[in-house]
Protein backbone atom coordinates (compact mmCIF):
# COMPACT_ATOMS: atom_id res chain seq x y z
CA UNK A 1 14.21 -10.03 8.65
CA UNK A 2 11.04 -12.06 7.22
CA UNK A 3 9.63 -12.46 10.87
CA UNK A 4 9.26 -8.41 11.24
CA UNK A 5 6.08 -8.63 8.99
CA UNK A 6 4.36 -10.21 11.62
CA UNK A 7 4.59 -7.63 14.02
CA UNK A 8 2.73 -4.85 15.13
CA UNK A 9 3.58 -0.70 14.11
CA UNK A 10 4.01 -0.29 17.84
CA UNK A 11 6.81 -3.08 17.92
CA UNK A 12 8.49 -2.12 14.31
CA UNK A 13 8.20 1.57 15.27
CA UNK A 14 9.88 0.58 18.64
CA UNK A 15 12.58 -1.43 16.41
CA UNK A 16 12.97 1.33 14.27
CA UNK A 17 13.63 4.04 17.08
CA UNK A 18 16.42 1.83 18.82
CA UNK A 19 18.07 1.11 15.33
CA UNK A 20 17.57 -2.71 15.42
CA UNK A 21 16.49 -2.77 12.09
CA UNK A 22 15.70 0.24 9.13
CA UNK A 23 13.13 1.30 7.68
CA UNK A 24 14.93 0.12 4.09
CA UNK A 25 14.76 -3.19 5.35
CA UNK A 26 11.07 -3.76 6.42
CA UNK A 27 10.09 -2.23 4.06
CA UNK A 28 12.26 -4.69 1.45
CA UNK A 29 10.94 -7.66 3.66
CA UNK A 30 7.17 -6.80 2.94
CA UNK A 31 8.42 -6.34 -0.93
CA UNK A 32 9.77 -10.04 -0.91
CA UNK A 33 6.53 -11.48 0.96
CA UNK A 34 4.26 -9.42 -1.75
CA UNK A 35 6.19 -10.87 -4.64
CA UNK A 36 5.95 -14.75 -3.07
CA UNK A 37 2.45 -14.55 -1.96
CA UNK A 38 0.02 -12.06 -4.20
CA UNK A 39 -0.23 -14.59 -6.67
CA UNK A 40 -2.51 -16.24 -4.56
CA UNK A 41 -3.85 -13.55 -2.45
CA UNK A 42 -4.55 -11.05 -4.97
CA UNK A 43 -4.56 -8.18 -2.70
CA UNK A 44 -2.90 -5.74 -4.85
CA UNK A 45 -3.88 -4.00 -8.21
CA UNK A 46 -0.32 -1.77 -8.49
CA UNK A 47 2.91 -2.29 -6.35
CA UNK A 48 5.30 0.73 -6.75
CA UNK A 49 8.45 -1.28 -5.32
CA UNK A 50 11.10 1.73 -6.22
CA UNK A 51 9.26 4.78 -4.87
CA UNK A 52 8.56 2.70 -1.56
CA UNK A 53 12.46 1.67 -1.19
CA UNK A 54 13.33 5.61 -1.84
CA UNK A 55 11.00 6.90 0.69
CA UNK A 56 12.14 4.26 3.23
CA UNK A 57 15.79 5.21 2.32
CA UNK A 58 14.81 9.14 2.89
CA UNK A 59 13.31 8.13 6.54
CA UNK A 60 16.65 6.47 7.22
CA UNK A 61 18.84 9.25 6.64
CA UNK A 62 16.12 11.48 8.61
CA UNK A 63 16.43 9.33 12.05
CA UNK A 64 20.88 9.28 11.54
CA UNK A 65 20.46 12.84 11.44
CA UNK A 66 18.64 12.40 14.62
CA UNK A 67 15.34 14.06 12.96
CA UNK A 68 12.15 13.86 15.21
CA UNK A 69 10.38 11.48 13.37
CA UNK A 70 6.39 10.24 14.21
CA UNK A 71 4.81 6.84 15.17
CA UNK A 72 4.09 5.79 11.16
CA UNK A 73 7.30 6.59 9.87
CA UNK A 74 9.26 3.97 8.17
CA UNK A 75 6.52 1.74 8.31
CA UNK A 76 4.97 -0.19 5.12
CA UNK A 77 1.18 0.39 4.29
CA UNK A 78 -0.94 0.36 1.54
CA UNK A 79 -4.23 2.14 0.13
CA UNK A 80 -8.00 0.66 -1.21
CA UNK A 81 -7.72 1.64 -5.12
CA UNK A 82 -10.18 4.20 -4.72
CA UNK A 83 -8.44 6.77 -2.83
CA UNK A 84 -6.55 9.13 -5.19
CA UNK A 85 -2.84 8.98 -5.28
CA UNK A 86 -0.94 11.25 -7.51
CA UNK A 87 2.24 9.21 -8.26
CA UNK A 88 0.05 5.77 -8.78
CA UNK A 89 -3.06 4.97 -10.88
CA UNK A 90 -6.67 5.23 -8.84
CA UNK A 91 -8.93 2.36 -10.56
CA UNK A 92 -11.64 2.10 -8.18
CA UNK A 93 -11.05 -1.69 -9.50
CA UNK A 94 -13.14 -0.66 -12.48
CA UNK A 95 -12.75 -0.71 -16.08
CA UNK A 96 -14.03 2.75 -16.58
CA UNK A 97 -10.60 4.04 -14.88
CA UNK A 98 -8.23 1.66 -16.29
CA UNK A 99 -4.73 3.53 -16.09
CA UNK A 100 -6.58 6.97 -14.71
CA UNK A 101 -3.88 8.52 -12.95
CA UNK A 102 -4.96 11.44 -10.89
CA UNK A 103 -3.60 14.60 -10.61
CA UNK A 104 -3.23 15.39 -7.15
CA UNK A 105 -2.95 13.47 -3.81
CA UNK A 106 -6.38 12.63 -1.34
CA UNK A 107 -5.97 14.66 2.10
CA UNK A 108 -5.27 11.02 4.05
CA UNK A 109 -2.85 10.54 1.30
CA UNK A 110 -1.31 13.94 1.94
CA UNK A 111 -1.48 13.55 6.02
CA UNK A 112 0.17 10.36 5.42
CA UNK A 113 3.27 10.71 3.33
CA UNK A 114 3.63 14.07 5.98
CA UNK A 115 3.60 11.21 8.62
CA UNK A 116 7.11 9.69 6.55
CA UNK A 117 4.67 6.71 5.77
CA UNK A 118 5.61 4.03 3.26
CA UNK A 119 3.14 3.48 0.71
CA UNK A 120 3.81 0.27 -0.99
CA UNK A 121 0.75 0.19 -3.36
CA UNK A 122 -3.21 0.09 -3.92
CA UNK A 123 -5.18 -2.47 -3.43
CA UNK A 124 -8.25 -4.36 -4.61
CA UNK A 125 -11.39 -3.76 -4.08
CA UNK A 126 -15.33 -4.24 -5.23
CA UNK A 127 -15.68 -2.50 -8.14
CA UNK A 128 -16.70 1.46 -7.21
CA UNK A 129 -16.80 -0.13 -4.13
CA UNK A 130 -20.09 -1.64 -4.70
CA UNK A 131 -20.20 -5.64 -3.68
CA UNK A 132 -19.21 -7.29 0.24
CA UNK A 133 -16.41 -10.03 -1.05
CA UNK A 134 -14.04 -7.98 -3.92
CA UNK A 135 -15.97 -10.79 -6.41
CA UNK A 136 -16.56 -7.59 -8.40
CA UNK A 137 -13.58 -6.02 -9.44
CA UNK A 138 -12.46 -5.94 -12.58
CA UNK A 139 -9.06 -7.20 -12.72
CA UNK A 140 -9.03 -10.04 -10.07
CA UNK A 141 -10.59 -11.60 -7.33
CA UNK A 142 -8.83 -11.64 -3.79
CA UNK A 143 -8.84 -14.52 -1.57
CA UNK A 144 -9.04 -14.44 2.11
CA UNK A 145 -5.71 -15.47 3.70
CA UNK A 146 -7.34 -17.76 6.36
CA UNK A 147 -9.40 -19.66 3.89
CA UNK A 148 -8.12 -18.95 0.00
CA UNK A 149 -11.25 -20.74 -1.48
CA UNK A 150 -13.51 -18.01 0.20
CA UNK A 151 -14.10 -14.42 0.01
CA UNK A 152 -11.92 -11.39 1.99
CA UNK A 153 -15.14 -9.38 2.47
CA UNK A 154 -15.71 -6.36 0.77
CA UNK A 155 -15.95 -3.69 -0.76
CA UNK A 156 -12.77 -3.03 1.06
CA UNK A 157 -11.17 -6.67 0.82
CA UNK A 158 -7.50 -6.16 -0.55
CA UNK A 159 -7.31 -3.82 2.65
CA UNK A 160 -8.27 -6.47 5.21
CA UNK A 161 -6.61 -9.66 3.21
CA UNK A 162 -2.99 -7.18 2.92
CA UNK A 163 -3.06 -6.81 6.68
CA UNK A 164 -4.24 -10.74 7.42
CA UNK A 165 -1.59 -11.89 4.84
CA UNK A 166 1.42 -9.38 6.68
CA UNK A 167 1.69 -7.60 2.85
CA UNK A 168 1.12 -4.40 5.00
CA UNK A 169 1.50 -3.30 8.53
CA UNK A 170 -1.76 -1.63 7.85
CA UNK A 171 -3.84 -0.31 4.97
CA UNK A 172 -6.67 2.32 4.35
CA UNK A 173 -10.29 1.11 3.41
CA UNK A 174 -13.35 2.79 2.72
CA UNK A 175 -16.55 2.03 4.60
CA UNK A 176 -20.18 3.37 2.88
CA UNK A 177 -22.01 0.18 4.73
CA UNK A 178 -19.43 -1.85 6.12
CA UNK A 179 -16.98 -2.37 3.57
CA UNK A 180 -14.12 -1.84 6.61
CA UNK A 181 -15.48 -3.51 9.12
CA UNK A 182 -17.30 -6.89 7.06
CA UNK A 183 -14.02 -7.45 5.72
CA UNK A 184 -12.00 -6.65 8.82
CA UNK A 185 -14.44 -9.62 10.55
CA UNK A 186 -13.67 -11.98 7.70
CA UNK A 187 -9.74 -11.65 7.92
CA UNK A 188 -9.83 -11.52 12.17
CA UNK A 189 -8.57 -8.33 11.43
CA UNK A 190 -8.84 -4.66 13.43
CA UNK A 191 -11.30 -2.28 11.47
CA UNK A 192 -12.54 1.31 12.01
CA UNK A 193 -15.42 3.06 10.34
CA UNK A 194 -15.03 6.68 11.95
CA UNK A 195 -17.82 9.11 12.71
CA UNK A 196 -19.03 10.45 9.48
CA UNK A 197 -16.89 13.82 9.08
CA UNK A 198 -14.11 12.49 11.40
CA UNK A 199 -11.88 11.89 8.55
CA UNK A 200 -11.41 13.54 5.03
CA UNK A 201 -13.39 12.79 2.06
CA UNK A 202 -11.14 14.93 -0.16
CA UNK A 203 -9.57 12.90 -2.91
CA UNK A 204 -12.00 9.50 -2.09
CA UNK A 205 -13.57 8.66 -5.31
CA UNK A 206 -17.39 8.91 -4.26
CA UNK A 207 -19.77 6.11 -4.22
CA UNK A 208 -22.27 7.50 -1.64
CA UNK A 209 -21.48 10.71 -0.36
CA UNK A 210 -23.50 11.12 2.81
CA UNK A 211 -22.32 7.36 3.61
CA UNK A 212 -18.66 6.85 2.61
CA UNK A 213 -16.01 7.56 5.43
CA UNK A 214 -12.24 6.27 5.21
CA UNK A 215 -10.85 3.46 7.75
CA UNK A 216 -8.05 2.08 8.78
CA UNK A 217 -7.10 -1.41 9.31
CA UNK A 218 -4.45 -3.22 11.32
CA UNK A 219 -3.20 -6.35 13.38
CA UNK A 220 -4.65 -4.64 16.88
CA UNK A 221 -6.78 -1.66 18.28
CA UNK A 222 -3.72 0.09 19.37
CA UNK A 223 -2.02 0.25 15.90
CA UNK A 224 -5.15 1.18 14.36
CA UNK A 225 -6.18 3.99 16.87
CA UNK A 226 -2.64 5.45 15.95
CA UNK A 227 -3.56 5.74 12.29
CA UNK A 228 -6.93 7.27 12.64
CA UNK A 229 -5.31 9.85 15.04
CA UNK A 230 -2.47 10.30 12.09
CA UNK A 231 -5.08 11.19 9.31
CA UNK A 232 -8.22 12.81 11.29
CA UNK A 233 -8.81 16.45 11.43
CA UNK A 234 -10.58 19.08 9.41
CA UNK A 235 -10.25 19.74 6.04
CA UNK A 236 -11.53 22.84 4.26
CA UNK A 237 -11.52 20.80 0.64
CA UNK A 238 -14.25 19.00 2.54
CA UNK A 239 -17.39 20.28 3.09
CA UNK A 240 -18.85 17.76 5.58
CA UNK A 241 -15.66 17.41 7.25
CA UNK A 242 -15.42 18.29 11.36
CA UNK A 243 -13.87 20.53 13.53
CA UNK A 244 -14.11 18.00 16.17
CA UNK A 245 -10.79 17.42 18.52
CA UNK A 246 -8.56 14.78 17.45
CA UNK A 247 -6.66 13.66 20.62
CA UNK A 248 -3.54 11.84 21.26
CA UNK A 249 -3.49 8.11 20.48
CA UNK A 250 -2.86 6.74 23.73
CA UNK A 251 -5.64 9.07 25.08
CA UNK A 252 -8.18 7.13 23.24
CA UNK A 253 -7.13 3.40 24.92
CA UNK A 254 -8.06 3.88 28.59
CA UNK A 255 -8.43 0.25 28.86
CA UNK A 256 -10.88 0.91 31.38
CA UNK A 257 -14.53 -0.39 31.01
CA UNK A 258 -15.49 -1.16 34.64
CA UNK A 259 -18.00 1.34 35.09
CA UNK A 260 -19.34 1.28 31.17
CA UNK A 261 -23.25 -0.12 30.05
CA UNK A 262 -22.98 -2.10 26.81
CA UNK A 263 -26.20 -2.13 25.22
CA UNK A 264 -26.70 -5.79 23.61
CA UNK A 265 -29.67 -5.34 20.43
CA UNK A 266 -32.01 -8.45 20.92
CA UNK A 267 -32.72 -8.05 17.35
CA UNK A 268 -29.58 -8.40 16.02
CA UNK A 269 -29.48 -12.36 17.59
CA UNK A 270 -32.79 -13.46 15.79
CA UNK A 271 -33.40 -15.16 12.35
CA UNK A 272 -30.75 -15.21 9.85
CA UNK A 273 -27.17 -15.53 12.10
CA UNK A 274 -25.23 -18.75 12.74
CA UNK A 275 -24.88 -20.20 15.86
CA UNK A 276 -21.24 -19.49 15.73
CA UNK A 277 -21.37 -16.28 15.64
CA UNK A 278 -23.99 -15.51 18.19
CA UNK A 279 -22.02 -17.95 20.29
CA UNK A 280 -18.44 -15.74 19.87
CA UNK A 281 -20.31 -12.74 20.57
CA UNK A 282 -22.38 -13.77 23.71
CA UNK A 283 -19.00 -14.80 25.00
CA UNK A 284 -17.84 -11.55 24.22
CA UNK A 285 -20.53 -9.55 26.72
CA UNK A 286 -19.50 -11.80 29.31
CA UNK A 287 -16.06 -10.94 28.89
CA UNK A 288 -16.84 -7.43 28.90
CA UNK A 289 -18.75 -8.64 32.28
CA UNK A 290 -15.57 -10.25 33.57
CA UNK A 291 -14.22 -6.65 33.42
CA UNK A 292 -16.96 -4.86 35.22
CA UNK A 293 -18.93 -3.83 32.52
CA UNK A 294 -22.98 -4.11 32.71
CA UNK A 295 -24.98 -5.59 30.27
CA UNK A 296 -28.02 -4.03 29.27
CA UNK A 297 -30.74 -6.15 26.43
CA UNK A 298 -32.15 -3.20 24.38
CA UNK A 299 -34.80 -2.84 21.60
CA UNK A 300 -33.22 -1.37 18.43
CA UNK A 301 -36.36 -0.54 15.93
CA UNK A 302 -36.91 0.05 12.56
CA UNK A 303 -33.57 -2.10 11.81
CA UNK A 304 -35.99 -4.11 9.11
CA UNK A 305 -36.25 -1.09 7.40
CA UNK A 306 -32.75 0.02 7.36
CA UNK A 307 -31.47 -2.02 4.83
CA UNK A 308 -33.74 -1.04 2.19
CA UNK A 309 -33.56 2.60 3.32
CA UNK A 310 -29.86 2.36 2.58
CA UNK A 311 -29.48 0.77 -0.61
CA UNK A 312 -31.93 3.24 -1.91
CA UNK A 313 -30.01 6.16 -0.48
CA UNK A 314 -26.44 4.51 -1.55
CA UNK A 315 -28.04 3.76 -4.86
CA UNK A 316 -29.31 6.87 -5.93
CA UNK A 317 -26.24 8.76 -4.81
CA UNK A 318 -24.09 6.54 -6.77
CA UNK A 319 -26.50 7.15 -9.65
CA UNK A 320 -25.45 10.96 -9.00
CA UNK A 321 -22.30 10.19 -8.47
CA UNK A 322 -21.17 8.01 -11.16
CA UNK A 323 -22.90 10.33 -13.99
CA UNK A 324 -19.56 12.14 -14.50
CA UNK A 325 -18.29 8.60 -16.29
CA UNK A 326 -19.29 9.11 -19.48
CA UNK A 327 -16.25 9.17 -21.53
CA UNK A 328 -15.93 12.91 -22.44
CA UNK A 329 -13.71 13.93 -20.18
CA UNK A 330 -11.60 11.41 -18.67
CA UNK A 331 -11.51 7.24 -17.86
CA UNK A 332 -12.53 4.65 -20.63
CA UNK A 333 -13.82 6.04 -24.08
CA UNK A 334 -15.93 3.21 -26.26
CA UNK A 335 -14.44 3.14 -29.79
CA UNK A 336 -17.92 2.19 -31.81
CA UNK A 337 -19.97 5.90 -31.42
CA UNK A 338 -21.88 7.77 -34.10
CA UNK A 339 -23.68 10.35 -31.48
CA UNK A 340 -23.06 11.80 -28.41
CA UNK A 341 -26.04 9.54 -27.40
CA UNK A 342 -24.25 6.38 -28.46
CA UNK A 343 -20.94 7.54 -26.91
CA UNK A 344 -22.89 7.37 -23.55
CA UNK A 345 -24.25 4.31 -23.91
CA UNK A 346 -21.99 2.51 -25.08
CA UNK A 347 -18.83 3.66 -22.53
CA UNK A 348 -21.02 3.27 -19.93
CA UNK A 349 -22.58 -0.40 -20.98
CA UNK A 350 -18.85 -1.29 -21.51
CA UNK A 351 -16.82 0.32 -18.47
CA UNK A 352 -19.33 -0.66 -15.68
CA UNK A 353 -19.48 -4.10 -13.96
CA UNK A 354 -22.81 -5.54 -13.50
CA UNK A 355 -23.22 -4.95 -10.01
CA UNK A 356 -22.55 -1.19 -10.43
CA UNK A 357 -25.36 -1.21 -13.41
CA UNK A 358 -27.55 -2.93 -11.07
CA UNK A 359 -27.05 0.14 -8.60
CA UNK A 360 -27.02 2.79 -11.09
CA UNK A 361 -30.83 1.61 -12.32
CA UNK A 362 -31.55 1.24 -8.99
CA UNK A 363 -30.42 4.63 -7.95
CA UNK A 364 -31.97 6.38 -11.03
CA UNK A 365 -35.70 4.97 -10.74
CA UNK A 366 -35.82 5.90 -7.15
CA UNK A 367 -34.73 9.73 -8.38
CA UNK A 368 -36.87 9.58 -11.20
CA UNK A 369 -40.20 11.49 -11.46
CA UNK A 370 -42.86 10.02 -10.18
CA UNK A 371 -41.27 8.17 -7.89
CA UNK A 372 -38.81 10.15 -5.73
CA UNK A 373 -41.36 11.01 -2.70
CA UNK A 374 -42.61 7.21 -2.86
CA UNK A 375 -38.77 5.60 -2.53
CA UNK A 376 -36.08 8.44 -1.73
CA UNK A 377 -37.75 10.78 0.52
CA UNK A 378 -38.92 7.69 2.55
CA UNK A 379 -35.76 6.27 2.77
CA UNK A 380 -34.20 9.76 4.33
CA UNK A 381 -37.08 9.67 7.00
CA UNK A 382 -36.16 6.11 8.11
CA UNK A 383 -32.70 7.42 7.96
CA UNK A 384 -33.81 10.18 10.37
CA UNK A 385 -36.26 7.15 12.43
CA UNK A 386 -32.92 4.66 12.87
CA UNK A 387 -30.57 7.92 14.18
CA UNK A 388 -33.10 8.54 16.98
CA UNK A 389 -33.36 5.26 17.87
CA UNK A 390 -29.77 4.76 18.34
CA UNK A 391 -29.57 8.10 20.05
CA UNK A 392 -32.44 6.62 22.81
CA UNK A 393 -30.29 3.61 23.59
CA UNK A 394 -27.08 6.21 24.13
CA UNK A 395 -28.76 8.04 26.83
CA UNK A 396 -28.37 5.17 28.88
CA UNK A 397 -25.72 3.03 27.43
CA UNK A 398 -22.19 3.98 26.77
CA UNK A 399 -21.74 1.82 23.42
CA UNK A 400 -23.76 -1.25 21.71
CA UNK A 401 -22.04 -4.68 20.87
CA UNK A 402 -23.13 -6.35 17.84
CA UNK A 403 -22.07 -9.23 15.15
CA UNK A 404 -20.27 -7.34 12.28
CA UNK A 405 -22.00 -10.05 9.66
CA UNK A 406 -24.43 -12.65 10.29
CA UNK A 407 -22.04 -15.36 8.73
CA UNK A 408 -18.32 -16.37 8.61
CA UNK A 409 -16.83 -15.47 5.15
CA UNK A 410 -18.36 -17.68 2.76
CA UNK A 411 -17.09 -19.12 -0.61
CA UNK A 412 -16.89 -17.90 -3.88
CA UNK A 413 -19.90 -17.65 -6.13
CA UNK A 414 -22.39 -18.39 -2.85
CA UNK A 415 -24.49 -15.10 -3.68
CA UNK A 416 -23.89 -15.54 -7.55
CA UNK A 417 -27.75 -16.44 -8.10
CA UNK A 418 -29.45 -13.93 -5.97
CA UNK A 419 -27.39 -10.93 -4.95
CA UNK A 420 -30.21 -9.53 -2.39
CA UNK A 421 -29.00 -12.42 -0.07
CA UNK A 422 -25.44 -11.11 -0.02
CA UNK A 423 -27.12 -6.87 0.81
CA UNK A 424 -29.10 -9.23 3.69
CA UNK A 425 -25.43 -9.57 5.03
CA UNK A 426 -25.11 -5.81 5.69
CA UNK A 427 -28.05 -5.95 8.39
CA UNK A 428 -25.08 -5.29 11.27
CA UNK A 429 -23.36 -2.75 9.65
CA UNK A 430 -25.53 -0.15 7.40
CA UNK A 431 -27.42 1.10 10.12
CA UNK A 432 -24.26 2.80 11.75
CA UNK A 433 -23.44 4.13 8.03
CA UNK A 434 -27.02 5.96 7.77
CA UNK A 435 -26.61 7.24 11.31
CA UNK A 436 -22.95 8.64 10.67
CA UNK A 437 -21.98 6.84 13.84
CA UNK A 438 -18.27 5.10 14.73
CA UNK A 439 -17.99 1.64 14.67
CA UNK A 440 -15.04 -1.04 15.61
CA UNK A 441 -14.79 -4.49 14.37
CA UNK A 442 -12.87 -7.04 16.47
CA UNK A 443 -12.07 -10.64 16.33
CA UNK A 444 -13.73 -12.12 18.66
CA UNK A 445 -14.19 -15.87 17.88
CA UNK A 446 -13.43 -18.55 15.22
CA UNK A 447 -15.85 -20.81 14.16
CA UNK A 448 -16.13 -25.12 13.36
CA UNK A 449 -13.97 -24.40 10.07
CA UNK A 450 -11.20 -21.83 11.99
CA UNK A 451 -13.01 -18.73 10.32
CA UNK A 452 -13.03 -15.52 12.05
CA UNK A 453 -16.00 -14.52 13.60
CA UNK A 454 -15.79 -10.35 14.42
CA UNK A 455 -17.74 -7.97 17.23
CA UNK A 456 -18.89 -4.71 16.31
CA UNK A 457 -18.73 -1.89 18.79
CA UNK A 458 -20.87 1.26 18.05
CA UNK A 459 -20.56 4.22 19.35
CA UNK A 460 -21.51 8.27 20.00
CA UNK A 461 -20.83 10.26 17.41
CA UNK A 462 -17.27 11.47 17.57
CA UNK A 463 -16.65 9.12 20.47
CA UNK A 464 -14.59 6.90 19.06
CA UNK A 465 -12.32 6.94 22.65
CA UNK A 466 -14.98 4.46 24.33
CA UNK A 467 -15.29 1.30 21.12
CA UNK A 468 -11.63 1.84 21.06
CA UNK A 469 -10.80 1.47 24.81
CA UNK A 470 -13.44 -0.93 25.12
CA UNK A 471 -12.20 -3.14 22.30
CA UNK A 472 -8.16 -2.76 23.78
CA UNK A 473 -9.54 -4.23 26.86
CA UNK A 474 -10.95 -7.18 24.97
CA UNK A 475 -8.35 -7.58 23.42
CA UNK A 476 -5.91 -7.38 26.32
CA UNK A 477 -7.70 -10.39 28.11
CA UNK A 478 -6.76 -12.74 25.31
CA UNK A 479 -10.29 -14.57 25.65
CA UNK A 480 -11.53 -15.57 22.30
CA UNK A 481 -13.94 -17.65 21.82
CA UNK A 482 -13.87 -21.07 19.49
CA UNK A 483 -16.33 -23.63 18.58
CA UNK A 484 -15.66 -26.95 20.03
């Protein structure tokens, strides 16, 4: 029963409908390979082993009964720690929510156990989901599963090392500027970052509202286009959420690119990126060539100034945001207060990790008077500077193929002394964050040390059916590059 971890949802769906095997089983089979490897991996902050075997046991009496049953159920998964679940604590990895158990479900949450999903646990993350390698939770680190002395990615990196490590058939991340796909590209795993709007907010704890969306990721593009079809759609507890159509999931994997123009950023192959990786993703646009794609070299501007532009706009949003910790009304309460001003202080100097502080300041001085048309209002006009240039490029080209990170996962404590170097490793991925746009990593390449490399593919808004046919057809060929 082991081996069925290892497969795809399509094939344990597949298993499930011909009653090879039950959804009690698989499910008990992840259980087992949670309890003998999380030890090392660290990917989960709460397993809720008895809950998972009931639901799995419910699903099993469904499909005797001959219930119509969808493409998820039965099927093991997991969540990031900072989507709210009401029968399991919601952490964000942080000690400010230490055992905060919230009172009601997130919409993907809801969408999902609706689906008959399994949903084994939560998962680890970056702390508020601020950080790229989950070095700044609270509770652990997590290792990746191809390399254990180096870093999963982040923020999202219990999500990407679960799937890598076969502790879930697939998980839920959440991606403000690349925490799905960064980590996805360090585990040579399958991540989406959806069109801003695509999917719910409602019931994701908030770092940067006009930034976060939720992602799934998986083994292949196939099993994750069937999970973004299962929890897209419109939600009126959402505000920013989209009417858009959500189609089928095997209407978004044409396969087809012969006829597609795959706009190739010089920019992004300049200073900063390892060979490897430029190598794996060179390789890459030829294979996309092999398939009767064209390749067009295009001029992407202003990307110097979009990584500035977004850690002030993620920065002072999470200043916003993260105001509401402050240990009146709910999360960690210091116990040495003589004034309301001292209650602040202190809860807040006590529950936050350093990286979060480091935002929060950051965030607050750029809001602060005086200063809010010199740092904040600029940022928003590069914000509205870097969605027009990607919008020129897309009235000739049909998607653009990128690195996800300039580097291969790197070890622990590398960015220890000088954090700005490890924000210099979101130059790939912020850009599509501050223009709400899709984006796909892909494995496509492993470097000298056997470390994934990943592609990103970027897209329309709210066409995520050409990155995800596009990166099926990769996929399909089998053609990954290695270093020699």
């Amino acid at each position: 029963m082991k081996t069925l971890i290892y497969e795809t949802i399509k094939k344990q769906q597949a298993m499930l409908m011909q009653k090879e095997i039950s959804s009690v089983a698989l499910t008990e089979a992840y259980l087992t390979h949670i309890q003998e490897t999380d030890s090392e991996i660290g990917a989960y902050l709460h397993l809720d082993a008895p809950s998972a075997l009931r639901a799995a046991q419910k699903i099993d009496d469904q499909r005797m009964r001959g219930e119509s049953l969808g493409p998820l159920a039965g099927i093991p998964m997991a969540l990031k720690d900072n989507i709210c679940t009401l029968d399991m604590p919601t952490t964000c990895a942080s000690k400010m929510l230490d055992g905060y158990q919230p009172p009601y479900d997130a919409k993907v949450v809801q969408l999902l156990k609706g689906a008959n999903a399994i949903i084994l646990g939560k998962l680890n993350m970056d702390e508020f989901a601020m950080g790229a390698s989950t070095e700044n939770s609270y509770f652990k680190k997590t290792r990746n599963p191809i390399a254990p002395d180096r870093v999963p990615g982040g923020s999202s990196g219990g999500s990407a090392a679960a799937v890598a490590s076969h502790q879930a058939a697939y998980t839920l991340g959440s991606d403000t500027g690349g925490s799905v796909r960064q980590p996805a590209s360090f585990c040579g795993v399958v991540g989406l970052k959806p069109t801003y709007g695509r999917i719910s907010r409602s019931g994701l704890i908030a770092f940067a509202s006009s930034l976060d969306q939720i992602g799934p990721l998986a083994k292949t593009v196939e099993d994750v286009t069937e999970v973004f079809t299962a929890i897209s759609g419109y939600d009126p507890m959402d505000s920013t959420s989209s009417k858009a159509e959500v189609m089928r999931a095997a209407d978004y994997l044409s396969g087809d690119v012969s006829k597609m123009k795959i706009a190739l950023p010089k920019s992004f192959f300049g200073e900063g990126i390892e060979a490897s990786v430029k190598a794996a993703v060179h390789h890459a646009a030829k294979v996309f060539e092999s398939l009767g794609a064209t390749i067009i070299e295009v001029d992407l501007p202003n990307l110097d100034a979009a990584l500035p532009a977004y850690y002030l706009l993620s920065s002072a949003e999470a200043s916003s945001n993260l105001a509401r910790f402050d240990g009146v009304q709910y999360g960690y309460r210091t116990d040495a207060f003589d004034s309301i001003e001292t209650l602040y202080k202190q809860t807040r100097g006590e529950g936050f990790g350093r990286e979060v502080k480091r935002r929060i300041l950051l965030g607050t001085y750029a809001l602060s008077s005086g200063y809010y048309d010199a740092y904040y209002q600029k940022a928003l006009k590069v914000r509205t500077l870097i969605q027009s240039a990607f919008n020129k490029i897309f009235e000739t080209c049909d998607f653009i193929l990128s690195p996800v990170a300039p580097t291969t996962a790197y070890t622990f404590g590398a960015h220890d002394k000088s954090p700005v170097e490890m924000y210099l490793g979101d130059v790939y991925t912020v850009p599509v964050n501050i223009a709400g746009l899709p984006g796909l990593s892909v494995n496509c390449g492993y470097d000298e040390k056997g470390l994934p490399i990943g592609m990103q593919l970027i897209g329309q808004a709210f066409d995520e059916k050409t990155i995800l046919s596009a990166g099926h057809a990769f996929e399909q060929t089998k053609q990954i590059w290695r270093a020699v």
